[in-house]
N, C-alpha and C. Protein backbone atom coordinates (compact mmCIF):
# COMPACT_ATOMS: atom_id res chain seq x y z
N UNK A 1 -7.00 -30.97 -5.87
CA UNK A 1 -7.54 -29.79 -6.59
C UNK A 1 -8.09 -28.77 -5.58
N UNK A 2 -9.05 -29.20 -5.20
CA UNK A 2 -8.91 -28.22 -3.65
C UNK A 2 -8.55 -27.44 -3.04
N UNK A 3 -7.34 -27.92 -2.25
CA UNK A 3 -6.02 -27.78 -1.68
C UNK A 3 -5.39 -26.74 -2.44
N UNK A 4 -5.00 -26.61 -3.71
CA UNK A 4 -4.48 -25.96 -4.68
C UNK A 4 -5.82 -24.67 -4.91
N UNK A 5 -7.04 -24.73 -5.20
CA UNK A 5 -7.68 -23.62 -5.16
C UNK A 5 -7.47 -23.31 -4.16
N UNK A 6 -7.60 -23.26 -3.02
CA UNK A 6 -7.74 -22.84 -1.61
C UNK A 6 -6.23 -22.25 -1.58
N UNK A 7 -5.33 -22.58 -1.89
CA UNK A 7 -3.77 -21.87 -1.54
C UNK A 7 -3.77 -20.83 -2.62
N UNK A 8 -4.41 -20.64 -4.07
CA UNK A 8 -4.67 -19.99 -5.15
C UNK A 8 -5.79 -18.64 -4.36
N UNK A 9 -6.59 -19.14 -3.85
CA UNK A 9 -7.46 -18.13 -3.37
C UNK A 9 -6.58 -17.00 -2.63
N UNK A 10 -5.97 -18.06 -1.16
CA UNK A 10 -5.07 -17.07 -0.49
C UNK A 10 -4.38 -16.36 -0.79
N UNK A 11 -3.60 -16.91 -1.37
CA UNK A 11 -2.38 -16.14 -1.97
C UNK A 11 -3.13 -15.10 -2.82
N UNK A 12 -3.94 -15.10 -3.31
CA UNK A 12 -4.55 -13.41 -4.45
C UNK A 12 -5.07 -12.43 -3.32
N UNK A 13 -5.93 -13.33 -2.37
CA UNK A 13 -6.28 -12.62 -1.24
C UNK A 13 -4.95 -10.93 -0.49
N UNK A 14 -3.84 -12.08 -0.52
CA UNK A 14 -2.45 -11.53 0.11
C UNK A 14 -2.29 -10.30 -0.38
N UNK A 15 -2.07 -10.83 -2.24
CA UNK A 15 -1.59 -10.02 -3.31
C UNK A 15 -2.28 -9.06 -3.43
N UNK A 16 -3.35 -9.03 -3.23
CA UNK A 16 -4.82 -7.78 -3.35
C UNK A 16 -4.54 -7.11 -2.16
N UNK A 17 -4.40 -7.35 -0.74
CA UNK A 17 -4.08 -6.81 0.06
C UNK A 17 -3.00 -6.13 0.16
N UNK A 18 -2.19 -6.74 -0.32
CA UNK A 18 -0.27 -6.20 -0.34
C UNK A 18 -0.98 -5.07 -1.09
N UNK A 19 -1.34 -4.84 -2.63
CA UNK A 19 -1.32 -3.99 -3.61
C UNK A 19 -1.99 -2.83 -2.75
N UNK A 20 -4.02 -3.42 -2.28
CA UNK A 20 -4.59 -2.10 -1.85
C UNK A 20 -3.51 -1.25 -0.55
N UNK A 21 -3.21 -2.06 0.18
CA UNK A 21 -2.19 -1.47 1.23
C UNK A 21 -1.11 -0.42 0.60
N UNK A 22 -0.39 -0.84 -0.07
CA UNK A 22 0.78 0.35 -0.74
C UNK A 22 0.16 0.90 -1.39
N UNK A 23 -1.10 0.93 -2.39
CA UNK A 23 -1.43 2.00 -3.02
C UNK A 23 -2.35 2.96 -2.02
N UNK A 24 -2.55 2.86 -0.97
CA UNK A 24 -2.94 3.78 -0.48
C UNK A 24 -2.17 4.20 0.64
N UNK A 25 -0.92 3.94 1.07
CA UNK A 25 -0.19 4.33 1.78
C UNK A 25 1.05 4.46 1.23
N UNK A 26 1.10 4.60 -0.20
CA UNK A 26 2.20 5.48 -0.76
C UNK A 26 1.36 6.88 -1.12
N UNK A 27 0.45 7.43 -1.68
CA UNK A 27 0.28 8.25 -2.03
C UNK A 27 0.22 9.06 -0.32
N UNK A 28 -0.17 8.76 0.89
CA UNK A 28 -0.20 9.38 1.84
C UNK A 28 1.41 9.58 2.22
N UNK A 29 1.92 9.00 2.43
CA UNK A 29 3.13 9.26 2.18
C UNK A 29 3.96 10.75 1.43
N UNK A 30 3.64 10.65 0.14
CA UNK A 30 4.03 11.41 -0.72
C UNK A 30 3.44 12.63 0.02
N UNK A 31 2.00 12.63 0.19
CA UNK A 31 1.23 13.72 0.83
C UNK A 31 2.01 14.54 1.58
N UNK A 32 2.42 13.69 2.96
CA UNK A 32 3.05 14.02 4.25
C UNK A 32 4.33 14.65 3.98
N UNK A 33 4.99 14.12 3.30
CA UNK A 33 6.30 14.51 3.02
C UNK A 33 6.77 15.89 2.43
N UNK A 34 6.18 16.10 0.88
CA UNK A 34 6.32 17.51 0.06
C UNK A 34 6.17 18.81 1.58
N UNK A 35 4.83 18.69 2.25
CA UNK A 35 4.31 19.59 2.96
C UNK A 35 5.01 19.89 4.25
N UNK A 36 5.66 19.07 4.77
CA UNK A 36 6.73 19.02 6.09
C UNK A 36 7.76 20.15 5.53
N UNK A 37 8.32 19.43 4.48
CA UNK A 37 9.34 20.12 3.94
C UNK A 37 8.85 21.26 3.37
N UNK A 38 8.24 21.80 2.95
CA UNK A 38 7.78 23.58 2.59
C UNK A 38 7.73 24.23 4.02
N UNK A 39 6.83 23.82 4.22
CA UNK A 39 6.74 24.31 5.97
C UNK A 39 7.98 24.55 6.82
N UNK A 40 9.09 23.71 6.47
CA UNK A 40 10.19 23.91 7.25
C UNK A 40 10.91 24.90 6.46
N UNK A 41 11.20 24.76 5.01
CA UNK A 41 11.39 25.85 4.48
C UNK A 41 11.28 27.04 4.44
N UNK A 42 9.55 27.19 4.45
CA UNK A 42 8.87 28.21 4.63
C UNK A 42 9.07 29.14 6.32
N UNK A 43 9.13 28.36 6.96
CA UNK A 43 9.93 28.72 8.53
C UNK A 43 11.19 28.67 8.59
């Protein structure tokens, strides 16, 4: 039982990390991108 919480913990640990990671480095993303491209446009 243990063993199994402890691999249950990690693994959400991961999953929480995976999630906060892409949700805040997709929207920067998106950011970077639209604005490159106007700018090059715009020039």
């Amino acid at each position: 039982m243990l063993g199994q919480s402890e691999a249950v913990r990690r693994s959400t640990s991961v999953v929480v990390l995976a999630t906060v990671v892409s949700a805040r480095a997709l929207p920067l993303l998106r950011r970077d991108v639209p604005p490159t491209r106007g700018s090059t446009n715009l020039r």
